[in-house]
Protein backbone atom coordinates (compact mmCIF):
# COMPACT_ATOMS: atom_id res chain seq x y z
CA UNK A 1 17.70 109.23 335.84
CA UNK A 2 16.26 110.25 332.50
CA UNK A 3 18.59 111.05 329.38
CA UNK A 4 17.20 114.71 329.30
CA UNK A 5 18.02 115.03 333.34
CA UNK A 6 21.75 113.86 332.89
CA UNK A 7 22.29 116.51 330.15
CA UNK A 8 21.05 119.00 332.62
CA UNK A 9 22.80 117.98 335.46
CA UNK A 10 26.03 117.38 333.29
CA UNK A 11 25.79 120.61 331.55
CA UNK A 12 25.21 122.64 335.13
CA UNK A 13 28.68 120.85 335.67
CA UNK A 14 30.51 122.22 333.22
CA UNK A 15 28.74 121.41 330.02
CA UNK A 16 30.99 118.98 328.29
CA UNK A 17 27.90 116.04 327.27
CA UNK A 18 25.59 118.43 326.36
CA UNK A 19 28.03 120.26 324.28
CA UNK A 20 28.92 116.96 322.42
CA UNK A 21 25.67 115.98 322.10
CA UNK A 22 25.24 119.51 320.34
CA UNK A 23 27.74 118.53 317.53
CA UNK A 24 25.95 115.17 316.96
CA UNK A 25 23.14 116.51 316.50
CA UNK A 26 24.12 119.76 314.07
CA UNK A 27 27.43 118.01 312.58
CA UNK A 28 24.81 114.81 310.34
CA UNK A 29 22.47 117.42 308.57
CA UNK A 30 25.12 120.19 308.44
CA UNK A 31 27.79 117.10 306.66
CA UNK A 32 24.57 115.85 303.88
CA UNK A 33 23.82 119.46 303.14
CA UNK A 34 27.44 120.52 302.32
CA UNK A 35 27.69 117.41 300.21
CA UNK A 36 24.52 118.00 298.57
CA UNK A 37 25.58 122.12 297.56
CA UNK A 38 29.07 120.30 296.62
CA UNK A 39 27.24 118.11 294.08
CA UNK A 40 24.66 120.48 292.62
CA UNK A 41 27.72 122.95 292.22
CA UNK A 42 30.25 120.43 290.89
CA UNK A 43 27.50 118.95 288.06
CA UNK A 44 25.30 122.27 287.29
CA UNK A 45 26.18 124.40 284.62
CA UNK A 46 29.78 126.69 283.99
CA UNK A 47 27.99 129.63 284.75
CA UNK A 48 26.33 128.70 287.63
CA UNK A 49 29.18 127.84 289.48
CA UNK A 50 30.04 130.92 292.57
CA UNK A 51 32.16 133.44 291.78
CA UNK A 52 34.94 133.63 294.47
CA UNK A 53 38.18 135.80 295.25
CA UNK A 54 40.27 132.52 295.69
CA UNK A 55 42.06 130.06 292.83
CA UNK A 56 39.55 126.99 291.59
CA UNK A 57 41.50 124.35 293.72
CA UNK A 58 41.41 126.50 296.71
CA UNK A 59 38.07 127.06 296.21
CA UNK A 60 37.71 122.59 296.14
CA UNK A 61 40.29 121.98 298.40
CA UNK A 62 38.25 124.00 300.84
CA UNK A 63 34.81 122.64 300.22
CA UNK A 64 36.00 119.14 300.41
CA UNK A 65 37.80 119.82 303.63
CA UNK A 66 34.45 121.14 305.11
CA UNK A 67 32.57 118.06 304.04
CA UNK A 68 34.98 115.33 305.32
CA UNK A 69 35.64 117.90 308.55
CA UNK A 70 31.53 117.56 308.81
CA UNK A 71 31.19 113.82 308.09
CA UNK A 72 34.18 113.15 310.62
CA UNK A 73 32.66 115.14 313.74
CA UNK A 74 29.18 113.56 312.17
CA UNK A 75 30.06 109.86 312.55
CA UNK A 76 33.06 109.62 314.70
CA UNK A 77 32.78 105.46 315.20
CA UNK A 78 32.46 105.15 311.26
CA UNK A 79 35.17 107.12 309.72
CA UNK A 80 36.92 104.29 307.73
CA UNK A 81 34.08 104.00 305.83
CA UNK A 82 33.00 107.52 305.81
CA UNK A 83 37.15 107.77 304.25
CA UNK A 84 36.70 105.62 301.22
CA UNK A 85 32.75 106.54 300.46
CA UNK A 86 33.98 110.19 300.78
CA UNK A 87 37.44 109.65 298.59
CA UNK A 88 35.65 107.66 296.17
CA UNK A 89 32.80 109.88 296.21
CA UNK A 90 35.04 113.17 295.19
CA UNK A 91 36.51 110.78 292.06
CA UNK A 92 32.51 109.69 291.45
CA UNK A 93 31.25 113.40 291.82
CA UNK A 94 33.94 114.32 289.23
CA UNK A 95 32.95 111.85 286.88
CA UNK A 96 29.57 112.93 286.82
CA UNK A 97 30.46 116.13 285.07
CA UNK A 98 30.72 114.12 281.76
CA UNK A 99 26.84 114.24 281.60
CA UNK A 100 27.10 117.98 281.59
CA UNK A 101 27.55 119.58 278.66
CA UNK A 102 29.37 122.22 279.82
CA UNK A 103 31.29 120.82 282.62
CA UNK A 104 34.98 118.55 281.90
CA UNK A 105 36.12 116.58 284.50
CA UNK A 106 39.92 116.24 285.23
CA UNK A 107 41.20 113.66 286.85
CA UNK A 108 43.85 116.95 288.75
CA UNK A 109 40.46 118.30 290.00
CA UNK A 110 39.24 114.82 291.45
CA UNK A 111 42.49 114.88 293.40
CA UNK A 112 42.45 118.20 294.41
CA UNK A 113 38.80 117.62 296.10
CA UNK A 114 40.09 114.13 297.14
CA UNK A 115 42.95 115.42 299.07
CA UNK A 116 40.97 118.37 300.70
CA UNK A 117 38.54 115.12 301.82
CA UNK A 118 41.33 113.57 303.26
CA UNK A 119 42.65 116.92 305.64
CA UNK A 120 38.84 117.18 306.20
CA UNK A 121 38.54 114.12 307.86
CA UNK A 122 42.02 114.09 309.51
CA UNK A 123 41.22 117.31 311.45
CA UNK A 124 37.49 115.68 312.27
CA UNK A 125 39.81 112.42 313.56
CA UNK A 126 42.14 114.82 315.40
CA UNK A 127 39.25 116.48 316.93
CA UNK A 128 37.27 113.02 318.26
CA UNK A 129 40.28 112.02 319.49
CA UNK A 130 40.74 114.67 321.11
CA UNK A 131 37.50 114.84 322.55
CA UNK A 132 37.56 111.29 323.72
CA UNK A 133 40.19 111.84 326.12
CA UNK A 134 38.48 114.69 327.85
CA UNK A 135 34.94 112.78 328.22
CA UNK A 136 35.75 109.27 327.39
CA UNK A 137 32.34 107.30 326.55
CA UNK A 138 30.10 110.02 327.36
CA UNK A 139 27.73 109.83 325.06
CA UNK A 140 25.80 106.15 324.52
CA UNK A 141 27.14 104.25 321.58
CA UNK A 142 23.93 105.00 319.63
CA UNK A 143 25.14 109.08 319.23
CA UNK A 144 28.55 108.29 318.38
C-alpha cells in the first residue's frame, strides 16, 4: 500500500495520521518564519518595532512562546536540542541589538523571551506527548 493510500484510508477512519501529518508539514515553515519576524523585529530599528495594546514583556513572552510552541510541534524527536539552540538563541538574538544603534539589549529582556521559549516548548512537549499516546508511531520516523 502506497504512503498517499494509507493517509486516505486512515483519514476515512477517523483522520488521526493525516491530521498529524498536517502539523508536520505546516508546524517547520510556520516555526522558521516566526523566528525569522522575531529577529528582524528584535534587531530593526525603535520605530519599527509594532505597536501593540499589551506591556513589552507580554508582547516577548508571547512571541517566544509561539516560536518554541512551533519548533516543539515542528520537531517533536529533537526537542533537547531545539531547547538549548532556542534558549541560547533568545540570549544571542538579544545580543545582537548592540549592532543597532538604536536598539539596547537587557539582559531582563533576554530572560523574558527565554522563559516564554521555555512555556513554548513545554506546551509543544505536552502536546506530542499527548499525541503519542493516542496514535503511537504513526507517522514513519522520517516525519517526526
Amino acid at each position: 500500500m502506497a504512503a498517499h493510500e494509507l493517509i486516505l484510508t486512515v483519514n476515512e477512519k477517523g483522520g488521526h495520521l493525516y491530521e498529524a501529518m498536517m502539523i508536520f508539514k505546516f508546524a517547520k515553515p510556520l516555526a522558521w518564519l516566526l523566528l525569522a519576524l522575531i529577529l528582524f523585529v528584535t534587531v530593526s530599528p525603535i520605530g519599527e518595532r509594532p505597536d501593540t495594546v499589551t506591556t513589552v514583556d507580554v508582547d516577548r513572552a508571547a512571541a517566544y512562546l509561539l516560536v518554541g510552541f512551533a519548533f516543539a510541534l515542528a520537531y517533536p524527536k529533537q526537542w533537547k536540542t531545539v531547547a538549548v539552540l532556542l534558549i541560547v538563541g533568545a540570549f544571542a538574538i538579544e545580543w545582537l541589538q548592540y549592532f543597532a544603534p538604536t536598539r539596547h539589549p537587557r539582559l531582563h529582556d533576554a530572560s523574558i523571551k527565554a522563559m516564554g521559549t521555555a512555556l513554548g516548548l513545554l506546551a509543544g512537549w505536552v502536546i506530542n506527548k499527548w499525541r503519542d499516546t493516542k496514535a503511537p508511531n504513526a507517522l514513519p520516523f522520517a516525519e517526526r
